[in-house]
C-alpha atoms as a PDB file:
ATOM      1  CA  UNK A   1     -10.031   9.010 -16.259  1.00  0.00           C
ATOM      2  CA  UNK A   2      -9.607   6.495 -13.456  1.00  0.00           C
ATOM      3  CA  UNK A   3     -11.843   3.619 -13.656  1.00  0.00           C
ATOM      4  CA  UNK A   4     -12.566   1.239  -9.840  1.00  0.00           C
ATOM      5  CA  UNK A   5     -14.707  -1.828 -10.816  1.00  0.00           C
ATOM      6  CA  UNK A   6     -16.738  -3.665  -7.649  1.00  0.00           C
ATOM      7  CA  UNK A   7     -19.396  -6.178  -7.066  1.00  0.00           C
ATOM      8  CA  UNK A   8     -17.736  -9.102  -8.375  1.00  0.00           C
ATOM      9  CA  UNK A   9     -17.562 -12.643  -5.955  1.00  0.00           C
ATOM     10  CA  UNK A  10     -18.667 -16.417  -5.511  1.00  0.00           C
ATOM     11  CA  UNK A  11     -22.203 -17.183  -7.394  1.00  0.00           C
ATOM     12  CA  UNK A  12     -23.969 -20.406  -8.003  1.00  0.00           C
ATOM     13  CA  UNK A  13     -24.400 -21.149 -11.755  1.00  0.00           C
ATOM     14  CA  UNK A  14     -28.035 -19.740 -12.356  1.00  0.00           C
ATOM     15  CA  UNK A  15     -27.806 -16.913 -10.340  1.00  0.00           C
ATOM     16  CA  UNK A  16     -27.015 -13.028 -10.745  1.00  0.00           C
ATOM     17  CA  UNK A  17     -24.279 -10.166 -10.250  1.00  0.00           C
ATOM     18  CA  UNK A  18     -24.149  -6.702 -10.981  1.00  0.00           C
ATOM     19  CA  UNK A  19     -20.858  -5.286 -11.805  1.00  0.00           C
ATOM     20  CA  UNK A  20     -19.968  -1.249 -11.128  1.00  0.00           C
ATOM     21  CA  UNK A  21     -17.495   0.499 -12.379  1.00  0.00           C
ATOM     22  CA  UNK A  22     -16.520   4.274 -11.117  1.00  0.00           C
ATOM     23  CA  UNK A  23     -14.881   6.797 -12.817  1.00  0.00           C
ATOM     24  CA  UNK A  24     -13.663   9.349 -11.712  1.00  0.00           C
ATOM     25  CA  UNK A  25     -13.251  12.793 -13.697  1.00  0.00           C
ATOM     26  CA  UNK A  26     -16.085  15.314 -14.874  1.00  0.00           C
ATOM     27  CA  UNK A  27     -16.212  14.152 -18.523  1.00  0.00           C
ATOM     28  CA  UNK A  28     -17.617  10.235 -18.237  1.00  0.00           C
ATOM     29  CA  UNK A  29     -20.444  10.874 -19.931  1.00  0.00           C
ATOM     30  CA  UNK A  30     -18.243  11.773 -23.173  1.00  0.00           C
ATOM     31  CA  UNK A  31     -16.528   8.337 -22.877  1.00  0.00           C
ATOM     32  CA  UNK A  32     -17.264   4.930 -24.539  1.00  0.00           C
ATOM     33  CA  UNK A  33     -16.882   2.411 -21.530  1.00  0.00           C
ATOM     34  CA  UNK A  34     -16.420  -1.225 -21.811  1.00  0.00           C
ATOM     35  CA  UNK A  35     -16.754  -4.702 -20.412  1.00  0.00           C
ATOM     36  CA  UNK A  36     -13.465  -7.244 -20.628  1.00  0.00           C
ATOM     37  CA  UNK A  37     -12.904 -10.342 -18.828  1.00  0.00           C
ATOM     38  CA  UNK A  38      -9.720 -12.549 -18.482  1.00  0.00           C
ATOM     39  CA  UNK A  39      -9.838 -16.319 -17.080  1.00  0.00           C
ATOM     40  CA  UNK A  40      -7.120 -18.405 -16.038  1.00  0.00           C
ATOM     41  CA  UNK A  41      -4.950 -19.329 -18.796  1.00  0.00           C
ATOM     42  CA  UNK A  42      -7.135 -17.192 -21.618  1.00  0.00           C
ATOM     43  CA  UNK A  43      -7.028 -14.189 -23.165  1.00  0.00           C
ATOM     44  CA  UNK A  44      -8.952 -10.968 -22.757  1.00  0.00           C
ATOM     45  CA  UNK A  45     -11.944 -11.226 -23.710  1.00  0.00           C
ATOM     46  CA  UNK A  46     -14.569  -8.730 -24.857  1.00  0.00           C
ATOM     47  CA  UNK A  47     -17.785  -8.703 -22.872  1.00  0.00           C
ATOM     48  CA  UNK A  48     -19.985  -5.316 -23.739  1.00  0.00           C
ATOM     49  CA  UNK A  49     -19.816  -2.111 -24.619  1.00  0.00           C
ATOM     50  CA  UNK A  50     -21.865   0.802 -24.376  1.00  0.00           C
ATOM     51  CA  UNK A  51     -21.540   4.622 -26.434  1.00  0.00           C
ATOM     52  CA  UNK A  52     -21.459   7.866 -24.766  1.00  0.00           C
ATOM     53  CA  UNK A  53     -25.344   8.271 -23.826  1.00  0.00           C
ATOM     54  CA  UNK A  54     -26.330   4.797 -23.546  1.00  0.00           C
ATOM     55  CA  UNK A  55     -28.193   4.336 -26.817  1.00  0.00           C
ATOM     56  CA  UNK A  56     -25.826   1.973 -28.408  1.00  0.00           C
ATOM     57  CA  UNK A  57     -25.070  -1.479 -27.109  1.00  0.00           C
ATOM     58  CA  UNK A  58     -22.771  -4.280 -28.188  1.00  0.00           C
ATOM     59  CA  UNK A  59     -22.673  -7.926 -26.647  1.00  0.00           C
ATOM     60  CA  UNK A  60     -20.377 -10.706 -27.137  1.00  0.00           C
ATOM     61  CA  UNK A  61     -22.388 -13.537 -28.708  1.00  0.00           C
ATOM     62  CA  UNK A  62     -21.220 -15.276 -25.763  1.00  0.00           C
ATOM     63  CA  UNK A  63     -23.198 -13.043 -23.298  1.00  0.00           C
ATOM     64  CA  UNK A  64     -26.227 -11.945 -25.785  1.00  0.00           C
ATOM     65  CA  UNK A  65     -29.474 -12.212 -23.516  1.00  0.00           C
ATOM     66  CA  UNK A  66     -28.181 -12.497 -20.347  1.00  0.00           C
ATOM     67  CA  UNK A  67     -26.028  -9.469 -19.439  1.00  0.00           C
ATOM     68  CA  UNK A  68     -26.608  -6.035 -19.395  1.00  0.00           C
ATOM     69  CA  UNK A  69     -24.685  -3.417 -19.610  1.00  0.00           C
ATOM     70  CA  UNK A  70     -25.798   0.403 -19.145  1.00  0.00           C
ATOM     71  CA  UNK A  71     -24.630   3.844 -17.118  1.00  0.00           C
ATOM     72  CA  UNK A  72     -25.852   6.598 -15.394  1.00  0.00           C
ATOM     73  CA  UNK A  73     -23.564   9.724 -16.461  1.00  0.00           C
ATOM     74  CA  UNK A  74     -24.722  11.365 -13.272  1.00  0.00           C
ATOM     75  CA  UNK A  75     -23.216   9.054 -10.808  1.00  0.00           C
ATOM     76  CA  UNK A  76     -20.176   8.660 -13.453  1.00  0.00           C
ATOM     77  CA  UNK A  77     -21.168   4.366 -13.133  1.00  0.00           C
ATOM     78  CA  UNK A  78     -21.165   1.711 -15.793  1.00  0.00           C
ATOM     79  CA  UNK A  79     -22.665  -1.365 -14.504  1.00  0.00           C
ATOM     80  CA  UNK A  80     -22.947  -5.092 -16.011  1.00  0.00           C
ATOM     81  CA  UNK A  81     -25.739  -6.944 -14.964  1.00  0.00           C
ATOM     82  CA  UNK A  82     -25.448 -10.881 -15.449  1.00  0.00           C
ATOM     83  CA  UNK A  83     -27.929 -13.006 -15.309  1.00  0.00           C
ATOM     84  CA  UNK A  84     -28.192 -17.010 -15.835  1.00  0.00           C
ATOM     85  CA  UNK A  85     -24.325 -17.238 -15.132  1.00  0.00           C
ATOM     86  CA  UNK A  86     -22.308 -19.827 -16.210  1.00  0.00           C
ATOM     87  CA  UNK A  87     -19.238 -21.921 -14.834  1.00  0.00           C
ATOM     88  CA  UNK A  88     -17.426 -20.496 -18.073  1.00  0.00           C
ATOM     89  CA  UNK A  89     -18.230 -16.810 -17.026  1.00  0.00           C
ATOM     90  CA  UNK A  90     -15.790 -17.201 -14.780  1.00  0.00           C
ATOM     91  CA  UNK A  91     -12.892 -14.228 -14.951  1.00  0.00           C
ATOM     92  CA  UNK A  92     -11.453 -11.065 -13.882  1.00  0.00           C
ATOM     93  CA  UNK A  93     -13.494  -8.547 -14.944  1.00  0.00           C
ATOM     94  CA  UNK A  94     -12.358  -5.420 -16.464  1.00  0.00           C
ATOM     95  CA  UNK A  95     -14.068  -2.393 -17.522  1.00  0.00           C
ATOM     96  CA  UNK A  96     -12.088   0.204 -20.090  1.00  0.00           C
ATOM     97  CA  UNK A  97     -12.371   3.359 -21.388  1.00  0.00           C
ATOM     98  CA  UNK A  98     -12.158   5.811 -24.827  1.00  0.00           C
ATOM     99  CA  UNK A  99     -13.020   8.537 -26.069  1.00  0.00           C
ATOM    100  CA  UNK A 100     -14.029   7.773 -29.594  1.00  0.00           C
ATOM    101  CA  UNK A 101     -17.699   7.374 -30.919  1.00  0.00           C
ATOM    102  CA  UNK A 102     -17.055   3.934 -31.962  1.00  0.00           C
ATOM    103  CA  UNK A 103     -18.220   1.138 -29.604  1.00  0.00           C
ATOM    104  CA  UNK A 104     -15.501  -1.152 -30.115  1.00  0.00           C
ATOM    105  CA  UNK A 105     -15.210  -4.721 -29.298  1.00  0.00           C
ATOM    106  CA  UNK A 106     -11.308  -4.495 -29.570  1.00  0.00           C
ATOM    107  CA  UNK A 107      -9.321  -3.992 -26.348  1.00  0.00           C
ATOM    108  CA  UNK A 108      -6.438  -2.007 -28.505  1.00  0.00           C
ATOM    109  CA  UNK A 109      -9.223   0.545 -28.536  1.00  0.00           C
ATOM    110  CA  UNK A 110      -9.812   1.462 -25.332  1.00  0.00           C
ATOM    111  CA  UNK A 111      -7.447   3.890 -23.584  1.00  0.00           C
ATOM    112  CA  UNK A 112      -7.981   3.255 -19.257  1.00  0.00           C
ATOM    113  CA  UNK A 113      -8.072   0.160 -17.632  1.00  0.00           C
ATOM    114  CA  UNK A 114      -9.375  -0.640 -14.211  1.00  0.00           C
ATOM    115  CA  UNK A 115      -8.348  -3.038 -12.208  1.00  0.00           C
ATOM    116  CA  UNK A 116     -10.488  -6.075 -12.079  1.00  0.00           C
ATOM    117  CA  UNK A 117     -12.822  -7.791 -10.154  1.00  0.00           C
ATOM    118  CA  UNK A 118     -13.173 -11.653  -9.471  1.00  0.00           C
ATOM    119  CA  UNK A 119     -16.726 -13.508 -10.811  1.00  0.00           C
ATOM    120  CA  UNK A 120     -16.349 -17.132  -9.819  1.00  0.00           C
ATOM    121  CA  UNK A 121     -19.179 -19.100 -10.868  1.00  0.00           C
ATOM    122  CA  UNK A 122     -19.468 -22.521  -9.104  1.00  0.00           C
ATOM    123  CA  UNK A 123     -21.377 -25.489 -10.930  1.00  0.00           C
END
């Protein structure tokens, strides 16, 4: 599966972005997909993931009550709403991909990668 995230940019701190991420392929909907973000000088971090039909959810504690992740299997889209951002949000943004059941908050798990998109959060 290919994965194309979009909808990243510049955002006051307090204010809102929803993140897509297209796949590509006629099997999404049997894939775990995944939230990951990287700032300057950090490591990968896990953001959210969410299991094949949506029903299970995992947050980083970091996150927990202000983004949102969920998909539509019909328009082969995993999105990640954030809300109340935060100068420390800041990050590339990566969403990932597996095919296991598990909904794992370990990168090692996920298979495809896309490419990133920038969230800069000014205070």
């Amino acid at each position: 599966v290919q994965l194309q995230a979009s909808g990243g940019g510049l955002v006051q701190a307090g204010g809102s972005l929803r993140l897509s991420c297209a796949a590509s392929g006629r099997t999404f909907s049997s894939y775990t997909m995944g939230w990951f973000r990287q700032a300057p000088g950090k490591e990968r971090e896990f953001v959210a993931a969410i299991s094949w039909g949506g029903d299970m959810k995992y947050y980083a504690d970091s996150v927990k009550g202000r983004f949102t992740i969920s998909r539509d299997n019909a328009k082969n889209t995993v999105y990640l709403q954030m809300n109340s951002l935060k100068s420390e949000d800041t990050a590339v943004y990566y969403c990932a991909a597996h095919r296991k059941l598990r909904v794992a908050p370990e990168s090692w798990e996920y298979d495809y990668w896309g490419q990133g998109t920038q969230v800069t959060v000014s205070s």
